[in-house]
N, C-alpha and C. Protein backbone atom coordinates (compact mmCIF):
# COMPACT_ATOMS: atom_id res chain seq x y z
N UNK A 1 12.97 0.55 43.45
CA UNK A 1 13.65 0.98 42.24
C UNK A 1 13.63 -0.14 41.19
N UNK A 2 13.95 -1.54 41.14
CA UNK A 2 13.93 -2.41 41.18
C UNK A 2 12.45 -2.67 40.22
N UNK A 3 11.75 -2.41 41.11
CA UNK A 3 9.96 -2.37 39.87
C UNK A 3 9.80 -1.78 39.65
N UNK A 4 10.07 -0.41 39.20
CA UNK A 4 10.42 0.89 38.39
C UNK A 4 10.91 0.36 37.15
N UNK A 5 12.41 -0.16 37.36
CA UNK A 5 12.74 -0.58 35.91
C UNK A 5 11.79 -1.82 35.18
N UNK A 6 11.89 -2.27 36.05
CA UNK A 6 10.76 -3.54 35.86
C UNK A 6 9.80 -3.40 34.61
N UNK A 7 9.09 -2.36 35.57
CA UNK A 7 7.88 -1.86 35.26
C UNK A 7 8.19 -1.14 33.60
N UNK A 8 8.88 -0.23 33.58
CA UNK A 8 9.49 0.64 32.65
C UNK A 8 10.29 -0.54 31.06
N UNK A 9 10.52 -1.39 31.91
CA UNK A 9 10.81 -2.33 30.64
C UNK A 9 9.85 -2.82 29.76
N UNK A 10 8.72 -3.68 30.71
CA UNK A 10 7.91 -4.17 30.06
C UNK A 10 7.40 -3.36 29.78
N UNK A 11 6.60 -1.85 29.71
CA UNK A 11 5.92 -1.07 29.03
C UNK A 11 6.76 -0.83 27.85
N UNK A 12 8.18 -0.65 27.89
CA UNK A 12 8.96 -0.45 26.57
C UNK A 12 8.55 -1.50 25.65
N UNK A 13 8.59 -2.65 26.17
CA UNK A 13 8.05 -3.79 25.40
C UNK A 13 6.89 -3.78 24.81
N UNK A 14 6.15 -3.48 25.41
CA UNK A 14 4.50 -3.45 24.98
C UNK A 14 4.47 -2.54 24.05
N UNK A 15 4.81 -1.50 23.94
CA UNK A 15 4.65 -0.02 23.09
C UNK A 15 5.54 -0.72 22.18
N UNK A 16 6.68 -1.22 22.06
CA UNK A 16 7.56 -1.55 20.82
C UNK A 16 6.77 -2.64 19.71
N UNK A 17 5.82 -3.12 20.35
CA UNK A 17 5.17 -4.85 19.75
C UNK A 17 3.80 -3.37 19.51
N UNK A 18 3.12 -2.32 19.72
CA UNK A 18 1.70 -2.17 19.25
C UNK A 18 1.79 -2.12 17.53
N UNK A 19 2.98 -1.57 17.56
CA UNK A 19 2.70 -1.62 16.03
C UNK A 19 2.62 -2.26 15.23
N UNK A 20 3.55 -3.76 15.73
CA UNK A 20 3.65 -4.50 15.12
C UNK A 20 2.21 -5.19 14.77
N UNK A 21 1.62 -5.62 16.10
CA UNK A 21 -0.05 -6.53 16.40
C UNK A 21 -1.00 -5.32 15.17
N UNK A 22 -0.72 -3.96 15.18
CA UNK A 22 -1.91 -3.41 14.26
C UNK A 22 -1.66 -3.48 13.36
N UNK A 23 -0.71 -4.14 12.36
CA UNK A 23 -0.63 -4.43 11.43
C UNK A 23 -1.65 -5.51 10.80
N UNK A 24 -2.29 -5.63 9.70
CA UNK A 24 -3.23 -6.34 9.21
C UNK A 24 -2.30 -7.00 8.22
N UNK A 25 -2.67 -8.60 8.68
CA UNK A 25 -1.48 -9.25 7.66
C UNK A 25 -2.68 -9.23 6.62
N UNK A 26 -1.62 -9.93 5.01
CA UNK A 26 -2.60 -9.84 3.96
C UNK A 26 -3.70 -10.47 3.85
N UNK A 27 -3.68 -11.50 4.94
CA UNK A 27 -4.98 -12.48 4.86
C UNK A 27 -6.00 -12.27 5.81
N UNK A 28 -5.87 -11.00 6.31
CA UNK A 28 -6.84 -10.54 6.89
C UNK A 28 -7.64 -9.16 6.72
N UNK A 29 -6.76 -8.74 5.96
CA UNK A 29 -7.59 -7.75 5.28
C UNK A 29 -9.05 -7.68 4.88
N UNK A 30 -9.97 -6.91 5.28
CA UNK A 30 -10.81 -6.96 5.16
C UNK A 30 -11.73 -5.86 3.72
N UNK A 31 -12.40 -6.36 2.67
CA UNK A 31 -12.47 -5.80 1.80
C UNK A 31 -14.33 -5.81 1.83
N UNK A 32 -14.86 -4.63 1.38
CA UNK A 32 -16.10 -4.21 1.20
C UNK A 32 -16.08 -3.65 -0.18
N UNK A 33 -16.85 -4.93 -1.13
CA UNK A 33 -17.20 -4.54 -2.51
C UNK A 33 -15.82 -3.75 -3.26
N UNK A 34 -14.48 -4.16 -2.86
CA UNK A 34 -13.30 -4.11 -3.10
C UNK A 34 -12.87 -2.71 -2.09
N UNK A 35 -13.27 -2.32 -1.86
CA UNK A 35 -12.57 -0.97 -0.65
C UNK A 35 -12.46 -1.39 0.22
N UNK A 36 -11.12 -0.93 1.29
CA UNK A 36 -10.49 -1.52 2.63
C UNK A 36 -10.59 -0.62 3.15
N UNK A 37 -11.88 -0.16 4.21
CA UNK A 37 -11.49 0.91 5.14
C UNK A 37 -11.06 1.13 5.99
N UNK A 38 -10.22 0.49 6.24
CA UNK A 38 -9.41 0.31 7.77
C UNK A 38 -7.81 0.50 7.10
N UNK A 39 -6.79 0.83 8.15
CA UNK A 39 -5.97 1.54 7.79
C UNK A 39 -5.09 -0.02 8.17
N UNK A 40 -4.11 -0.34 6.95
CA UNK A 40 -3.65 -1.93 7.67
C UNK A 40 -2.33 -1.64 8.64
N UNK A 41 -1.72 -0.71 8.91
CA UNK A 41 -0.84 -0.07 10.27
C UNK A 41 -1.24 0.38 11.33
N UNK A 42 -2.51 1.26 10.64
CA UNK A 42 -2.89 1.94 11.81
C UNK A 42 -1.98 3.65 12.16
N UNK A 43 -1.11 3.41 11.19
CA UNK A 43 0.08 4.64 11.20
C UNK A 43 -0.13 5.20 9.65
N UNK A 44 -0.57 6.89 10.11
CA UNK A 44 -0.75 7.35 8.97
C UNK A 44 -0.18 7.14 7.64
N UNK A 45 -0.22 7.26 6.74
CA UNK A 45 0.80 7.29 5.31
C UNK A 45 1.39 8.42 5.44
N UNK A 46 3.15 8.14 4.40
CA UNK A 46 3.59 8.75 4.23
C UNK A 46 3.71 9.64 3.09
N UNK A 47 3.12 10.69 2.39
CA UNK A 47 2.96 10.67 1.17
C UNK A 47 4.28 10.77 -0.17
N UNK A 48 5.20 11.24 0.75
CA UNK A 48 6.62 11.71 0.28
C UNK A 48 7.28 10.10 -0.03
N UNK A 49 7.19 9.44 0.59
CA UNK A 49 7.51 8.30 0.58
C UNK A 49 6.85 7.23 -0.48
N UNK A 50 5.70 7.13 -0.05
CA UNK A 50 4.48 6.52 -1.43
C UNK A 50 4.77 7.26 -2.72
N UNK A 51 5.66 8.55 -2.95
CA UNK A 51 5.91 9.09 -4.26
C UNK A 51 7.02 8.07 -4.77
N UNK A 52 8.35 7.75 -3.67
CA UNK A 52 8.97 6.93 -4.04
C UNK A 52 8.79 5.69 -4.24
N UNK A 53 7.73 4.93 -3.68
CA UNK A 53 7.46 3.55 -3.69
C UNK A 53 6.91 3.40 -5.43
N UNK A 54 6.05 4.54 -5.50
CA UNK A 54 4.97 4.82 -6.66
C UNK A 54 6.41 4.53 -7.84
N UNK A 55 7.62 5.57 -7.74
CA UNK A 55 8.07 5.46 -8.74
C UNK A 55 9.28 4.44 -9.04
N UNK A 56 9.48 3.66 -7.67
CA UNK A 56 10.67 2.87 -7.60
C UNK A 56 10.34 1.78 -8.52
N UNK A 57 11.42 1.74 -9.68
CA UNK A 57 10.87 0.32 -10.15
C UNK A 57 10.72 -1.07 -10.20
N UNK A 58 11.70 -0.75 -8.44
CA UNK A 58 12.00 -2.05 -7.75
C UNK A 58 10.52 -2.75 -7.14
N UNK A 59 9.40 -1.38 -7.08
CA UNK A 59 8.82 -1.86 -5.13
C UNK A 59 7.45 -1.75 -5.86
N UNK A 60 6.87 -0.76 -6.11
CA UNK A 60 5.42 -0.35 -6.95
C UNK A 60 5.46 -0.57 -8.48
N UNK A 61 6.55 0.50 -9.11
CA UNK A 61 6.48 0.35 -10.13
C UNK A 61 5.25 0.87 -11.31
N UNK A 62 4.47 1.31 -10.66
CA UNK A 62 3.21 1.69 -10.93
C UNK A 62 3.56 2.63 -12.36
N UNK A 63 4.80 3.78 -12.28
CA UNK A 63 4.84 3.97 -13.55
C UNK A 63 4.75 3.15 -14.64
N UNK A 64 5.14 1.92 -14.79
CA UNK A 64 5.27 1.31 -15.93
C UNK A 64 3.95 0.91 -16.68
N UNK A 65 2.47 1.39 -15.85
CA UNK A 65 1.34 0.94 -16.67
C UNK A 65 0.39 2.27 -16.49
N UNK A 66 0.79 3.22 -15.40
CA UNK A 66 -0.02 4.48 -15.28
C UNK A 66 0.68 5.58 -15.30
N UNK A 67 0.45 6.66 -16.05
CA UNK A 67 1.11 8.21 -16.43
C UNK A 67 0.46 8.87 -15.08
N UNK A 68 1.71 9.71 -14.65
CA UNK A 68 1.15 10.55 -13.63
C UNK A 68 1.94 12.29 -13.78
N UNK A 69 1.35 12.52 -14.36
CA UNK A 69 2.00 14.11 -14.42
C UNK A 69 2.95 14.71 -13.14
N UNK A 70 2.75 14.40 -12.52
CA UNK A 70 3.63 14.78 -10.97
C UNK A 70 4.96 14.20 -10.90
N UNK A 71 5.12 12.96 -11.38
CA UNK A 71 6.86 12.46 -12.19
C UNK A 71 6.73 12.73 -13.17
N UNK A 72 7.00 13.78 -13.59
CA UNK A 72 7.28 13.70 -15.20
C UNK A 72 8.63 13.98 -15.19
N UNK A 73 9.77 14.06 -14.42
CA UNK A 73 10.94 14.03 -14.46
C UNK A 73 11.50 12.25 -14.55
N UNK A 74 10.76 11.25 -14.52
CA UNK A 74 10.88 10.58 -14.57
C UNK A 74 10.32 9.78 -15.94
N UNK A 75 10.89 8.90 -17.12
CA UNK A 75 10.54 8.61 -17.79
C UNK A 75 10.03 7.59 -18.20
N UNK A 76 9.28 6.81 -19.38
CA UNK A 76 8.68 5.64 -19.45
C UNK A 76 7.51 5.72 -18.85
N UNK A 77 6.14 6.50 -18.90
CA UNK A 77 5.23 6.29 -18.09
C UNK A 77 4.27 5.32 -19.23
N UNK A 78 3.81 4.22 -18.48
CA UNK A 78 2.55 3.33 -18.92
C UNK A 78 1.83 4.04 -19.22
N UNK A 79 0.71 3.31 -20.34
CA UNK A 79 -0.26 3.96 -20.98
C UNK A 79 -1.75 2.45 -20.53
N UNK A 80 -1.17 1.42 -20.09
CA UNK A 80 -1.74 0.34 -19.90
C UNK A 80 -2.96 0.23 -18.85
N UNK A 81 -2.86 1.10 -17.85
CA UNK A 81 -4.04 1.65 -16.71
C UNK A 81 -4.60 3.17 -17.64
N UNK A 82 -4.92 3.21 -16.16
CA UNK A 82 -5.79 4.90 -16.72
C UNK A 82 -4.55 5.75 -15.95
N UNK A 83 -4.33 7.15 -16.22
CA UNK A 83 -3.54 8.18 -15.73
C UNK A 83 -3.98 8.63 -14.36
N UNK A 84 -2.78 8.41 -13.63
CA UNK A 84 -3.59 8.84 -11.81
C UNK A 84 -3.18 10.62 -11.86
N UNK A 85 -3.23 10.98 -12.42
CA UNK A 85 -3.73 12.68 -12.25
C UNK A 85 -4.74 12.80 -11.97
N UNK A 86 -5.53 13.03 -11.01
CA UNK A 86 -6.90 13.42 -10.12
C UNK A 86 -7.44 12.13 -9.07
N UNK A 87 -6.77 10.85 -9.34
CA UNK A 87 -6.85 9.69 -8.17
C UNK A 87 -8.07 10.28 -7.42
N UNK A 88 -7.19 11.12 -7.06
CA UNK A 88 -7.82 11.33 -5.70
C UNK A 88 -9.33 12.28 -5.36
N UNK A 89 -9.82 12.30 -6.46
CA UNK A 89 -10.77 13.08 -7.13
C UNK A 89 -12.08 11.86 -7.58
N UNK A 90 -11.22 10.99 -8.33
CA UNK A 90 -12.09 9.84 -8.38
C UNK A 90 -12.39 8.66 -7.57
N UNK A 91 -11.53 8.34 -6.86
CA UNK A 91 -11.63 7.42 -5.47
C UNK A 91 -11.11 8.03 -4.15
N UNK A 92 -12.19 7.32 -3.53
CA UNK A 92 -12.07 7.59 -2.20
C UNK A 92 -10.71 7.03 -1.76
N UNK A 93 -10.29 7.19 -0.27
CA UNK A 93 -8.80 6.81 0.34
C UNK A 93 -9.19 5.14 0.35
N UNK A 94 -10.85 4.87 0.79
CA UNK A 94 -10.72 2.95 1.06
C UNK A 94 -10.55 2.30 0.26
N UNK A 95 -11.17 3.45 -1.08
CA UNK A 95 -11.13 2.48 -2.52
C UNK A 95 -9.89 2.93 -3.39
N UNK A 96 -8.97 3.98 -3.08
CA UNK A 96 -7.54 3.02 -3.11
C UNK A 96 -6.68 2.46 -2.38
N UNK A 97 -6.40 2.26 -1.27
CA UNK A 97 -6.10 1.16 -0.95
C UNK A 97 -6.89 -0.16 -0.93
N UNK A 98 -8.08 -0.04 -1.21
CA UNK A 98 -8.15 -1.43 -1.85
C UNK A 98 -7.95 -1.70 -3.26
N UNK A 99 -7.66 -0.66 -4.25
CA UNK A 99 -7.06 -0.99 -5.03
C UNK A 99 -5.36 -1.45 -5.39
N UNK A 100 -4.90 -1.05 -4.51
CA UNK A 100 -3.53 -1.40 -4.31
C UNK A 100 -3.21 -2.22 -3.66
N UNK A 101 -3.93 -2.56 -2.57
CA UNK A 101 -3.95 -3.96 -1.63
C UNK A 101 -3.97 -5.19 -2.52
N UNK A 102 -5.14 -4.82 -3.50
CA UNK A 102 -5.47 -6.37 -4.01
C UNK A 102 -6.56 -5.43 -5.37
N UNK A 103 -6.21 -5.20 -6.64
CA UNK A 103 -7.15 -4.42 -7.50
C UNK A 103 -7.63 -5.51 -7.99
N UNK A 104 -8.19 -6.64 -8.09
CA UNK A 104 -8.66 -7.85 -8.84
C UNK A 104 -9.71 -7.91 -8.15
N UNK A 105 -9.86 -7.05 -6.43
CA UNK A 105 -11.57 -7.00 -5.77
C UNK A 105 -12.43 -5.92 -6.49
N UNK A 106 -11.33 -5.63 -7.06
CA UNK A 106 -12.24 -3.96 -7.59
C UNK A 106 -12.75 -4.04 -9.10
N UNK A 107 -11.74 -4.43 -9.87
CA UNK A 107 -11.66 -4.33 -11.30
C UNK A 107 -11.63 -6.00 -11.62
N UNK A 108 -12.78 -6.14 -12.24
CA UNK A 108 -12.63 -7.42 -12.58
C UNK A 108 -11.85 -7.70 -13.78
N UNK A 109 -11.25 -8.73 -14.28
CA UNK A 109 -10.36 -8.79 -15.44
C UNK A 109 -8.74 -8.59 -15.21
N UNK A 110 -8.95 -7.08 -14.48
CA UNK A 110 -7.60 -6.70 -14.40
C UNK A 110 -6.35 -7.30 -14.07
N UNK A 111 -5.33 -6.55 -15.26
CA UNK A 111 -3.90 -7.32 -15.27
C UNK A 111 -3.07 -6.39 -13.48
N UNK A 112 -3.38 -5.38 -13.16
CA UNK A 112 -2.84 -4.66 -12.04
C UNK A 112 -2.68 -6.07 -11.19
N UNK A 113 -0.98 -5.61 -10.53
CA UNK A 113 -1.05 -7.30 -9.53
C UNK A 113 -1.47 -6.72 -8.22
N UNK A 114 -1.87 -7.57 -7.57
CA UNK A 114 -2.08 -7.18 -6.11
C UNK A 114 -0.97 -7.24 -4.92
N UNK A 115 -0.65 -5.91 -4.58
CA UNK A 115 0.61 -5.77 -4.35
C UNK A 115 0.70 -6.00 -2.38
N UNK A 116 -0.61 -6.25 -1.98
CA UNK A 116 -0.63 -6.98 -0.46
C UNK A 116 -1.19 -8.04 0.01
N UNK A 117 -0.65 -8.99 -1.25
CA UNK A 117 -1.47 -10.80 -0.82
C UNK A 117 0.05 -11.49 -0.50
N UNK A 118 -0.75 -12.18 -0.18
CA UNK A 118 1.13 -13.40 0.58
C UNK A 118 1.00 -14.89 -0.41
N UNK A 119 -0.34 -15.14 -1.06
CA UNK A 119 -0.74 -16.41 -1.17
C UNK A 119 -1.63 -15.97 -2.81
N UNK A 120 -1.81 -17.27 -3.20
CA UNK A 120 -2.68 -17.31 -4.47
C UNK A 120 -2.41 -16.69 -5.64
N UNK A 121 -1.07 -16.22 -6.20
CA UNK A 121 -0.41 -15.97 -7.30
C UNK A 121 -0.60 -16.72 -8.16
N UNK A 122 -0.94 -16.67 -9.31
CA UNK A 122 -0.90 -17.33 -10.93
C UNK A 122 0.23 -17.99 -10.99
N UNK A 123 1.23 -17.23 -11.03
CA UNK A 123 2.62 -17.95 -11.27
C UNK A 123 3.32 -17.12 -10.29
N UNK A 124 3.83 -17.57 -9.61
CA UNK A 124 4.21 -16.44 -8.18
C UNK A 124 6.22 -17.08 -8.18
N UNK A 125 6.51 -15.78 -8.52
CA UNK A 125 8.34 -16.30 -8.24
C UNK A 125 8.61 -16.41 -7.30
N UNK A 126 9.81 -17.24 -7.20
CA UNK A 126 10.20 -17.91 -5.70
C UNK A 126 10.51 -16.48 -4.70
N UNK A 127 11.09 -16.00 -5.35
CA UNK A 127 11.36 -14.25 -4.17
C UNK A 127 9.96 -13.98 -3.57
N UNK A 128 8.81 -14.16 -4.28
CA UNK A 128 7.53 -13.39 -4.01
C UNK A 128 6.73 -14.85 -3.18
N UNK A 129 7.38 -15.70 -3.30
CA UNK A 129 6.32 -16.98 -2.87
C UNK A 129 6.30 -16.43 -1.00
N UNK A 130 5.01 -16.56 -0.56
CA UNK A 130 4.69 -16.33 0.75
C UNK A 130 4.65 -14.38 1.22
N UNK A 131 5.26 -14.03 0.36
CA UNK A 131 5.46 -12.79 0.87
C UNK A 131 4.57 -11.79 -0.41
N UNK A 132 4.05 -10.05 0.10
CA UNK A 132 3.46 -9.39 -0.44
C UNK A 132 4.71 -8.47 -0.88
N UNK A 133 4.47 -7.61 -2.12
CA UNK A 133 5.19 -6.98 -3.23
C UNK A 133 5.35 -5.81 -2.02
N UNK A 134 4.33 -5.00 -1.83
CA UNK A 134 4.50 -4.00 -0.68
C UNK A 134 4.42 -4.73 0.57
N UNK A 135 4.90 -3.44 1.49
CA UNK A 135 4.60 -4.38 3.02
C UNK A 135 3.12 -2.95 3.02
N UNK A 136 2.58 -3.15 4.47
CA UNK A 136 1.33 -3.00 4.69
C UNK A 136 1.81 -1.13 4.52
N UNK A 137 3.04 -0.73 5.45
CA UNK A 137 3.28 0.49 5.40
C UNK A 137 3.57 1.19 4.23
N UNK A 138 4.13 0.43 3.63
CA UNK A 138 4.00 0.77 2.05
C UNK A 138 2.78 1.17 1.04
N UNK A 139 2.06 -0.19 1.37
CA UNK A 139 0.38 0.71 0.72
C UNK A 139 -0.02 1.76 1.17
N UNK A 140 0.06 1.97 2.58
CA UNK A 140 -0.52 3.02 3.41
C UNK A 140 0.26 4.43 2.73
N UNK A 141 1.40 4.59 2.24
CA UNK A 141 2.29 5.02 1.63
C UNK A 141 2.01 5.53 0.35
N UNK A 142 1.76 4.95 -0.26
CA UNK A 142 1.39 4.86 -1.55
C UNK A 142 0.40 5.68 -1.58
N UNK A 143 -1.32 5.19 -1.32
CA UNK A 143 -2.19 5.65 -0.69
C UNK A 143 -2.10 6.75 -0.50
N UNK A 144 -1.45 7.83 0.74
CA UNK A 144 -1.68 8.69 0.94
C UNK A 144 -1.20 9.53 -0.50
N UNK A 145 0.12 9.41 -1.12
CA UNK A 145 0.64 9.36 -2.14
C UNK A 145 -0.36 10.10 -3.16
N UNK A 146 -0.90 8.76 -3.53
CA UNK A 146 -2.76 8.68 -4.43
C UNK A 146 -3.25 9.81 -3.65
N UNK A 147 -3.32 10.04 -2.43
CA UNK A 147 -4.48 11.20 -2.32
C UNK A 147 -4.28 12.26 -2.38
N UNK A 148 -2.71 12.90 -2.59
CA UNK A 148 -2.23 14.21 -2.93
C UNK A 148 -2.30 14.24 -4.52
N UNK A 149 -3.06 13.25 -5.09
CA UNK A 149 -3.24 13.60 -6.70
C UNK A 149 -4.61 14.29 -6.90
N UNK A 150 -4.62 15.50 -7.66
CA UNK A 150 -6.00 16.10 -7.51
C UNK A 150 -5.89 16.77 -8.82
N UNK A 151 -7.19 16.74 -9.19
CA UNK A 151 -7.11 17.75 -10.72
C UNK A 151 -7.05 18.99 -10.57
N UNK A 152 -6.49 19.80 -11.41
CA UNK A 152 -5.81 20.81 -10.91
C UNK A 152 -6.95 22.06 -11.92
């Protein structure tokens, strides 16, 4: 009985830590000609959720430089990007999350910050020093988010 629980613990253990290990920290992300095709959780996106990240103006924020017809109950939309109404029409799922991971692999020039680096900020505030704007589940979030945008 005895290595039953044993047994039963450490598998609790192991299964509690997979998610953690498939997580892709930001410095390992792997980018192809700016698209990330690998999923950095490994746990689907949430898209209901990435609506909120999208519009929180704490976490994404993304309204404040891109119009998206799908909040329009929400006000102040940026005119500073392009409008993500059809996203998902024009990029693939790798090539946005690698645009949201890090859009400076994609778009050269661009003011968009890269919202899953830990390191190499211009001027990086002390809240943000070492740490990424989203966490990994968050892009993944977002992301799926982006891919329920379609021209209608």
């Amino acid at each position: 009985m005895k290595i039953l629980i044993a047994t039963a613990v450490v598998a609790a253990f192991f299964a509690g830590t997979a998610t953690a290990q498939d997580t892709v920290v930001p410095t390992a992300v792997m980018f192809d000609e700016g698209a990330v095709g690998v999923s950095l959780t490994g746990v689907v996106g949430d898209a209901a959720n990435g609506r909120k990240v999208f519009a929180n103006r704490k976490q994404g924020n993304c309204l404040a430089c891109h119009a998206n017809a799908d909040l329009s109950e929400q006000s102040f939309h940026g005119e500073v990007g392009p409008p993500l109404d059809g996203a998902a029409d024009r990029w693939s799922e790798d090539e946005l999350r690698g645009i949201v991971t890090n859009s400076k692999l994609m778009f050269e020039g661009t003011i968009m910050p890269a919202f899953y680096i830990d390191a190499g900020y211009t001027r990086p505030l002390e809240k943000f020093d070492g740490k990424s704007i989203l966490s990994a589940q968050q892009v993944e979030d977002v992301v799926a988010y982006l891919m329920t945008l379609k021209e209608n």
